[in-house]
C-alpha atoms as a PDB file:
ATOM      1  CA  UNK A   1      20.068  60.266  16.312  1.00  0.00           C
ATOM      2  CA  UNK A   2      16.407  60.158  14.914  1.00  0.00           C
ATOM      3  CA  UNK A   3      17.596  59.481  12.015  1.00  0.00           C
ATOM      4  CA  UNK A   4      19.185  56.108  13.452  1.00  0.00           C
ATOM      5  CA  UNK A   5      16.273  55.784  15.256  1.00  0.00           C
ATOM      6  CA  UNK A   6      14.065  56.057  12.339  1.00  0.00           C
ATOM      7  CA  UNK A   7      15.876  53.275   9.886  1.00  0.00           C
ATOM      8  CA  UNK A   8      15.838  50.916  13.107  1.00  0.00           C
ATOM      9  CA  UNK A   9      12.283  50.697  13.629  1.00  0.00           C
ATOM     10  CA  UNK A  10      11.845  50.787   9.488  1.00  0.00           C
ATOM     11  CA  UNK A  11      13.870  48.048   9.938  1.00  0.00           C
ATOM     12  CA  UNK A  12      12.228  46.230  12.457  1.00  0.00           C
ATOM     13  CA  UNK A  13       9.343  46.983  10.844  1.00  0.00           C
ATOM     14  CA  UNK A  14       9.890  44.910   7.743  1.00  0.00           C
ATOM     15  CA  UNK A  15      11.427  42.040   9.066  1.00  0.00           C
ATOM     16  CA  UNK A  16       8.499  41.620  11.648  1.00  0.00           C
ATOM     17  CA  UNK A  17       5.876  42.001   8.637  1.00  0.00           C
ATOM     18  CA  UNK A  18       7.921  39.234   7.153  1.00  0.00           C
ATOM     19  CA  UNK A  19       8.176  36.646   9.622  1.00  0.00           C
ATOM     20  CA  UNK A  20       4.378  37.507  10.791  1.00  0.00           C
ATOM     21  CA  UNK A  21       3.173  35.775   7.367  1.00  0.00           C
ATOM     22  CA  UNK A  22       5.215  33.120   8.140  1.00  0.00           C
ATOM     23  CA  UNK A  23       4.664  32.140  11.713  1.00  0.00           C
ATOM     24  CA  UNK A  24       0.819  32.719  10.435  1.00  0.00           C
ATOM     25  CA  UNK A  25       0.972  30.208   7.985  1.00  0.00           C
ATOM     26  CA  UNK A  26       3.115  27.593   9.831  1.00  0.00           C
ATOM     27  CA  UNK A  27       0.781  28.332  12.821  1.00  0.00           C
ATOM     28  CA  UNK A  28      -1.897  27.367  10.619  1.00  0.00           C
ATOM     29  CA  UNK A  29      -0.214  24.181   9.055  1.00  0.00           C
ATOM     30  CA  UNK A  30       0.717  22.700  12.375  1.00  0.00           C
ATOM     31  CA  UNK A  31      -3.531  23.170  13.385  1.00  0.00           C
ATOM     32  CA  UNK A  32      -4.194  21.248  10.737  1.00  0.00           C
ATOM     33  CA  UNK A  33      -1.682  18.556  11.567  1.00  0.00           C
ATOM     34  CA  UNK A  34      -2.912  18.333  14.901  1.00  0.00           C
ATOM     35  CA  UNK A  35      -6.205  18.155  13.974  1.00  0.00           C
ATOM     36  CA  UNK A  36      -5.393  15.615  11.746  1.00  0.00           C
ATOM     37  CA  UNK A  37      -3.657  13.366  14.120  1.00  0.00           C
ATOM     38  CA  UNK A  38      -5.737  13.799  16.469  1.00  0.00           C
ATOM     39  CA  UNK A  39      -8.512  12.679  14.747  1.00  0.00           C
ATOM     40  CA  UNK A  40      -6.665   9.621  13.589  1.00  0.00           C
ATOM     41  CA  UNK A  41      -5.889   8.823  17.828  1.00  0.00           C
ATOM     42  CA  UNK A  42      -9.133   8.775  18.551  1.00  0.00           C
ATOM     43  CA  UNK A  43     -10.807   6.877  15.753  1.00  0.00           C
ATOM     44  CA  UNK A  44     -12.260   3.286  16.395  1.00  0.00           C
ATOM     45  CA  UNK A  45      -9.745   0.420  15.695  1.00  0.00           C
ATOM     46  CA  UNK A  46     -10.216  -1.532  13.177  1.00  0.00           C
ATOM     47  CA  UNK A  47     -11.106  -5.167  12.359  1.00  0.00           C
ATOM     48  CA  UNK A  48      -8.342  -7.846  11.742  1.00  0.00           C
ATOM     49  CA  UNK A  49      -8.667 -10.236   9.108  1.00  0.00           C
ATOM     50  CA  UNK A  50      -8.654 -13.288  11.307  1.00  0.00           C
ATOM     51  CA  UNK A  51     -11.531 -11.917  12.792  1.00  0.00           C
ATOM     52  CA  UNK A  52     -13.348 -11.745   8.995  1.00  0.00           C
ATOM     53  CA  UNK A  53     -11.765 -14.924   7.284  1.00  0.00           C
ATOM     54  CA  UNK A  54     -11.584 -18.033   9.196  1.00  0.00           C
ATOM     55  CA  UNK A  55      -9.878 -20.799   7.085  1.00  0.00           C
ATOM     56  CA  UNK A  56     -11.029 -24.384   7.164  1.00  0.00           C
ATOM     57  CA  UNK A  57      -9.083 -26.586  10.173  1.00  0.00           C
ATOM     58  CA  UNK A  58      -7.775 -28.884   7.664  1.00  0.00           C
ATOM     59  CA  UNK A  59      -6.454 -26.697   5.033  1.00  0.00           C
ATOM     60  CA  UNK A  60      -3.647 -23.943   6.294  1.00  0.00           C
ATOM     61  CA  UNK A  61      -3.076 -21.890   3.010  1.00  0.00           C
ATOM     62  CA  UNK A  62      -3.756 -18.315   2.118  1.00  0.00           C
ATOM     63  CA  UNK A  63      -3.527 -17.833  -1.473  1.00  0.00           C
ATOM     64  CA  UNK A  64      -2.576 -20.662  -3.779  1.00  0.00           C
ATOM     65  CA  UNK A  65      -0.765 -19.861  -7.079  1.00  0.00           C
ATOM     66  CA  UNK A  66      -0.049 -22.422  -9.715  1.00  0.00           C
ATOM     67  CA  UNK A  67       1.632 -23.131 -13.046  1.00  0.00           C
ATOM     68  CA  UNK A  68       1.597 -19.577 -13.539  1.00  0.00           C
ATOM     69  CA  UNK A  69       3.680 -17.744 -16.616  1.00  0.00           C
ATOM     70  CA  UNK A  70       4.143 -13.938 -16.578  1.00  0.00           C
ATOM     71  CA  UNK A  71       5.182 -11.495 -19.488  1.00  0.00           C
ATOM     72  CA  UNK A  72       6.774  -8.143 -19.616  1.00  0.00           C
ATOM     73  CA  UNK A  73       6.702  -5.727 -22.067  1.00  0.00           C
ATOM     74  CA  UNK A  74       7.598  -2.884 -22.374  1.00  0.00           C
ATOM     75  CA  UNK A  75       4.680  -1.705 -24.395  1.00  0.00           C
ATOM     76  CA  UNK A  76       1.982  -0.269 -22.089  1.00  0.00           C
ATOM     77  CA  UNK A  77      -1.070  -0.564 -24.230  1.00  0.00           C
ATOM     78  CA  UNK A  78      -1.959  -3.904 -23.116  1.00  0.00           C
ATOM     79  CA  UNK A  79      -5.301  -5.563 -22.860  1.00  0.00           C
ATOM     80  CA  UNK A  80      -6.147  -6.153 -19.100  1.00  0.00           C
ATOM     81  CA  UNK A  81      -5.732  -9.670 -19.859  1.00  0.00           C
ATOM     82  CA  UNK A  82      -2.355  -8.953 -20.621  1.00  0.00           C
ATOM     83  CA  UNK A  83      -1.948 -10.083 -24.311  1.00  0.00           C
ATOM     84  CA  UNK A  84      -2.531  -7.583 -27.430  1.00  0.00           C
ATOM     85  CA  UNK A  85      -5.969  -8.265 -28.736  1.00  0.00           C
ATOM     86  CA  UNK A  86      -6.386  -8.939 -32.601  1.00  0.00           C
ATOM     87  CA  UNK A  87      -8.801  -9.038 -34.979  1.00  0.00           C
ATOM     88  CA  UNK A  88     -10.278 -12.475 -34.179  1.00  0.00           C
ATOM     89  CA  UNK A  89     -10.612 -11.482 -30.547  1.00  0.00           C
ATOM     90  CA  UNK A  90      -7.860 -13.459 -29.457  1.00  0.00           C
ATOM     91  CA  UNK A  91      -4.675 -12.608 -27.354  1.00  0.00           C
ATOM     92  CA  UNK A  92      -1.359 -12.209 -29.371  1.00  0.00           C
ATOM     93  CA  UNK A  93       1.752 -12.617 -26.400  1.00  0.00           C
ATOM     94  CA  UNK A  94       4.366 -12.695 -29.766  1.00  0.00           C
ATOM     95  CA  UNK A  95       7.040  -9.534 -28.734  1.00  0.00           C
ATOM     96  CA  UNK A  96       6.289 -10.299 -24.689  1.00  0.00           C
ATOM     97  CA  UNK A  97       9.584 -11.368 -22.506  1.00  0.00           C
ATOM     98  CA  UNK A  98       8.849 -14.266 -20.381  1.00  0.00           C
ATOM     99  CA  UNK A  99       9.765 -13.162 -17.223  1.00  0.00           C
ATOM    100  CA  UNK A 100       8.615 -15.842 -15.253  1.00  0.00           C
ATOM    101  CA  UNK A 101       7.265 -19.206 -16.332  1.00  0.00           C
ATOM    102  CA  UNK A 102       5.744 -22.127 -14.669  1.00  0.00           C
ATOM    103  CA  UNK A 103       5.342 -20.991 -10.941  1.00  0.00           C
ATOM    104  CA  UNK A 104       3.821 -22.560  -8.357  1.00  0.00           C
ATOM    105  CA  UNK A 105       3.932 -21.260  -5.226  1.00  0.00           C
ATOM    106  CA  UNK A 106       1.561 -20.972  -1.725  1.00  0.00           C
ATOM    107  CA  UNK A 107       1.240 -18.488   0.995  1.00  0.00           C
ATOM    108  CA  UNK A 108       0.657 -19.439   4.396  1.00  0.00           C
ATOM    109  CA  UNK A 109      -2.229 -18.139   7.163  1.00  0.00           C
ATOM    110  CA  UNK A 110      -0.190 -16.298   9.653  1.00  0.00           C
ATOM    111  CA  UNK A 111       3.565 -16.134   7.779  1.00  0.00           C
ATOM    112  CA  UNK A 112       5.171 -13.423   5.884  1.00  0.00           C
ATOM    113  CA  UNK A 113       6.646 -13.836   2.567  1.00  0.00           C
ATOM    114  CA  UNK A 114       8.859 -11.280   0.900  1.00  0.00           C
ATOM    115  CA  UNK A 115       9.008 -11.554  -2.965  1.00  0.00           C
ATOM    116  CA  UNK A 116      12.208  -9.743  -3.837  1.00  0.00           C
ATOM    117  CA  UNK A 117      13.140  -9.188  -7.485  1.00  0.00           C
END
């Protein structure tokens, strides 16, 4: 019986060593959680943008977008303009797809607008 006796506790002895570590180290993740969301609950709210940008009475619109053509390629080194620049310093669009061409479109203060596509 001490033998028994002696491969239990060995036993018990390495599986608590083994879940120790872990319960340490998810102990210590869920601190850090907490911490974390608790410091998010108690920080200051923050301000709204109709309380920064206050369009003109007579004029309704957000962002105004028009005649507007965009290219895709599939070619990343692009100039931020979004043409290949040559030589002479101008923009080369030859080899771009035009994905979309001529768009107008507005946004309106207070509405939401999905773009899907």
């Amino acid at each position: 019986n001490v033998f028994t006796t002696m491969v239990l506790i060995n036993v018990a002895q390495m599986e608590i060593t083994k879940h120790l570590s872990l319960a340490v180290m998810g102990a210590s993740e869920c601190w850090v959680s907490v911490s974390r969301i608790q410091r998010f609950i108690q920080s200051p709210e923050l301000a709204t943008i109709e309380d920064e940008f206050v369009p003109e009475a007579s004029d309704e619109r957000a962002i105004v977008v028009k005649d507007v053509t965009c290219h895709w390629s599939s070619n990343p080194v692009l100039s931020p303009e979004g043409g290949r620049n040559t030589e002479e310093g101008a923009e080369d669009f030859t080899g771009l797809i035009v994905a979309l061409n001529g768009v107008d479109i507005e946004f309106q203060m207070g509405q939401l607008t999905c773009i899907i596509g």
